[in-house]
Protein backbone atom coordinates (compact mmCIF):
# COMPACT_ATOMS: atom_id res chain seq x y z
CA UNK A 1 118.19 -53.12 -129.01
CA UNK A 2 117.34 -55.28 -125.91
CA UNK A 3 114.64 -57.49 -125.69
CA UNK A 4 112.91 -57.83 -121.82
CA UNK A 5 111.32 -60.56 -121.91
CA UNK A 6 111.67 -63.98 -119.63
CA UNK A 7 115.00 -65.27 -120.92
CA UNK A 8 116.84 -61.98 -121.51
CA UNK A 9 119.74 -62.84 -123.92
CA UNK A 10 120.89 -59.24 -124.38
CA UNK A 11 124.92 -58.87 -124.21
CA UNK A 12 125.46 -55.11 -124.43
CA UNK A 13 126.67 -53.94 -121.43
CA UNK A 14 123.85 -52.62 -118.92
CA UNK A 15 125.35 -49.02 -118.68
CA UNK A 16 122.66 -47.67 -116.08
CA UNK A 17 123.60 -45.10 -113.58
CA UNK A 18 124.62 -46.48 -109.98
CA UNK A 19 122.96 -45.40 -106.78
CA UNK A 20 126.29 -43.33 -106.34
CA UNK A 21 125.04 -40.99 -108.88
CA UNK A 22 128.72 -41.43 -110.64
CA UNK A 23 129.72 -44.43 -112.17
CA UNK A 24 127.44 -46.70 -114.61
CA UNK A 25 127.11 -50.19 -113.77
CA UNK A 26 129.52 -52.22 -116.08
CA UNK A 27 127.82 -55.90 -116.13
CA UNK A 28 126.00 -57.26 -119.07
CA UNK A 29 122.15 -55.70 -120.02
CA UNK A 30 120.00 -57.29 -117.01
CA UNK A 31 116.59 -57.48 -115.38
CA UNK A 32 116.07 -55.63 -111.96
CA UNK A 33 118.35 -53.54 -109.95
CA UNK A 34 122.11 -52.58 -110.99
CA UNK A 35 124.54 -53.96 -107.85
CA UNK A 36 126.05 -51.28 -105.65
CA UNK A 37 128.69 -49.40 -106.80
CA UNK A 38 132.39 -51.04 -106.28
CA UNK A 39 134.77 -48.44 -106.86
CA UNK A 40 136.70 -46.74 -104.41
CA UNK A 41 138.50 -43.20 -103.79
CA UNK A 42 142.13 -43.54 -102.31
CA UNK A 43 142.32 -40.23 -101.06
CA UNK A 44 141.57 -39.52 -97.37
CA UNK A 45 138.13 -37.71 -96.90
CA UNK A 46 137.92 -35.16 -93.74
CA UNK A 47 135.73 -32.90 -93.00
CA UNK A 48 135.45 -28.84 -93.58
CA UNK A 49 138.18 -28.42 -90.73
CA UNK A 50 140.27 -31.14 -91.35
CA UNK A 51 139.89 -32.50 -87.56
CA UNK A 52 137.92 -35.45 -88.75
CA UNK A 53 139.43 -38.27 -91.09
CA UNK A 54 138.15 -41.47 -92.62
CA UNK A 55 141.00 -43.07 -94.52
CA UNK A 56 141.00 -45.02 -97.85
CA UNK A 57 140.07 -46.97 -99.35
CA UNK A 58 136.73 -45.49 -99.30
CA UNK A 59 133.94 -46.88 -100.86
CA UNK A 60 132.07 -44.69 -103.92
CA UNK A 61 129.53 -42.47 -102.32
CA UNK A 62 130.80 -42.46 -98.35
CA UNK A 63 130.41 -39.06 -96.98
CA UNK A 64 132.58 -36.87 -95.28
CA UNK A 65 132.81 -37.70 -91.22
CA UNK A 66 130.44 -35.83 -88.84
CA UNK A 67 132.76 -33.25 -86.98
CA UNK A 68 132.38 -32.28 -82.82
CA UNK A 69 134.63 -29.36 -83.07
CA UNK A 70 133.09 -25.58 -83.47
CA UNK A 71 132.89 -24.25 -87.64
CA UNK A 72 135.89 -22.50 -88.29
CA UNK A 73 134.51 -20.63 -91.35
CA UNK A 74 134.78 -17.05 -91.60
CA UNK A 75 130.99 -15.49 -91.05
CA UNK A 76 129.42 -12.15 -92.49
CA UNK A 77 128.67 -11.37 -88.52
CA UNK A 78 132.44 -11.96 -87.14
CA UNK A 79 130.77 -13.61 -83.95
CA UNK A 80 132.06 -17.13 -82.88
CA UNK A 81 130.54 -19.60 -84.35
CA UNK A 82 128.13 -21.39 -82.29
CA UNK A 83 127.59 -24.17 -84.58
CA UNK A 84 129.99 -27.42 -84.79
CA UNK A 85 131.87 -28.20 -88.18
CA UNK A 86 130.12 -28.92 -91.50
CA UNK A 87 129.76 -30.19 -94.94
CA UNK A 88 127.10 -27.70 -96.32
CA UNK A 89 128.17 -25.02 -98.58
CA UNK A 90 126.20 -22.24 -96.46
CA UNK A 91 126.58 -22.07 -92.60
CA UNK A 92 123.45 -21.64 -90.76
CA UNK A 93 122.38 -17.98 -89.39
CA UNK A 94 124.12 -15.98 -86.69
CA UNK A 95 121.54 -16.64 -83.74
CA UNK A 96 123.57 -13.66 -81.73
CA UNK A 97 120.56 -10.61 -80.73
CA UNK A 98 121.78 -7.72 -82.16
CA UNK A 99 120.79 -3.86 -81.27
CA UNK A 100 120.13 -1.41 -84.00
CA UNK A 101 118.92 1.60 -84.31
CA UNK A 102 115.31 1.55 -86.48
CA UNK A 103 115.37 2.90 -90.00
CA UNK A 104 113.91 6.19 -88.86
CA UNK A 105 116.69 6.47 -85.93
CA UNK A 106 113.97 6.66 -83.35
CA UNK A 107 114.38 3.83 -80.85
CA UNK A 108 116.84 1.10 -80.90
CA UNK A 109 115.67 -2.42 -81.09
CA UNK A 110 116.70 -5.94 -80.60
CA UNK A 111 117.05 -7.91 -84.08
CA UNK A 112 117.82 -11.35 -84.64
């Protein structure tokens, strides 16, 4: 058990969860903040498309590059994608106007 007091002569290792969200910090039991995290990835990381590329070593935590070029996802809508390339799971809605016919097939209306 650790005592926090003024002196702090603890010499288990600190073990607290880096800023990363990853990796635990590895220096002995301290007061205050952990350092930032030093490990690295040494694979490249691009983005959805691959057009973008930030090469290693890559510090813990970097995220993937911001992408100019249009999404090349498949969508639900099979219109082009008006959006650029990105890192979220989900890509944002289809803002193509669409005409449909109402539910009671009386009068066809714009939808978004």
């Amino acid at each position: 058990m650790c005592l926090k007091d003024t002196e702090h002569l603890c010499l288990l290792p600190c073990n607290k969860l880096l800023r990363c969200g990853i990796h635990r910090c590895e220096e002995r039991c301290h007061l205050g903040h952990c350092p930032r995290c030093y490990n690295a990835g040494f694979e490249e990381l691009t983005c959805h498309c691959g057009a973008q590329v930030i090469y290693p070593p890559i510090p813990c935590g970097t995220s993937p590059p911001v992408c100019d070029q249009p999404c090349s996802r498949m969508h639900d809508c099979f219109h082009p994608a008006l959006h650029n390339c990105h890192n979220e799971e989900v890509c944002p809605p289809c803002p193509v106007l669409v005409s449909r016919m109402c539910m009671g097939g009386h009068r066809v209306s714009v939808n978004f």
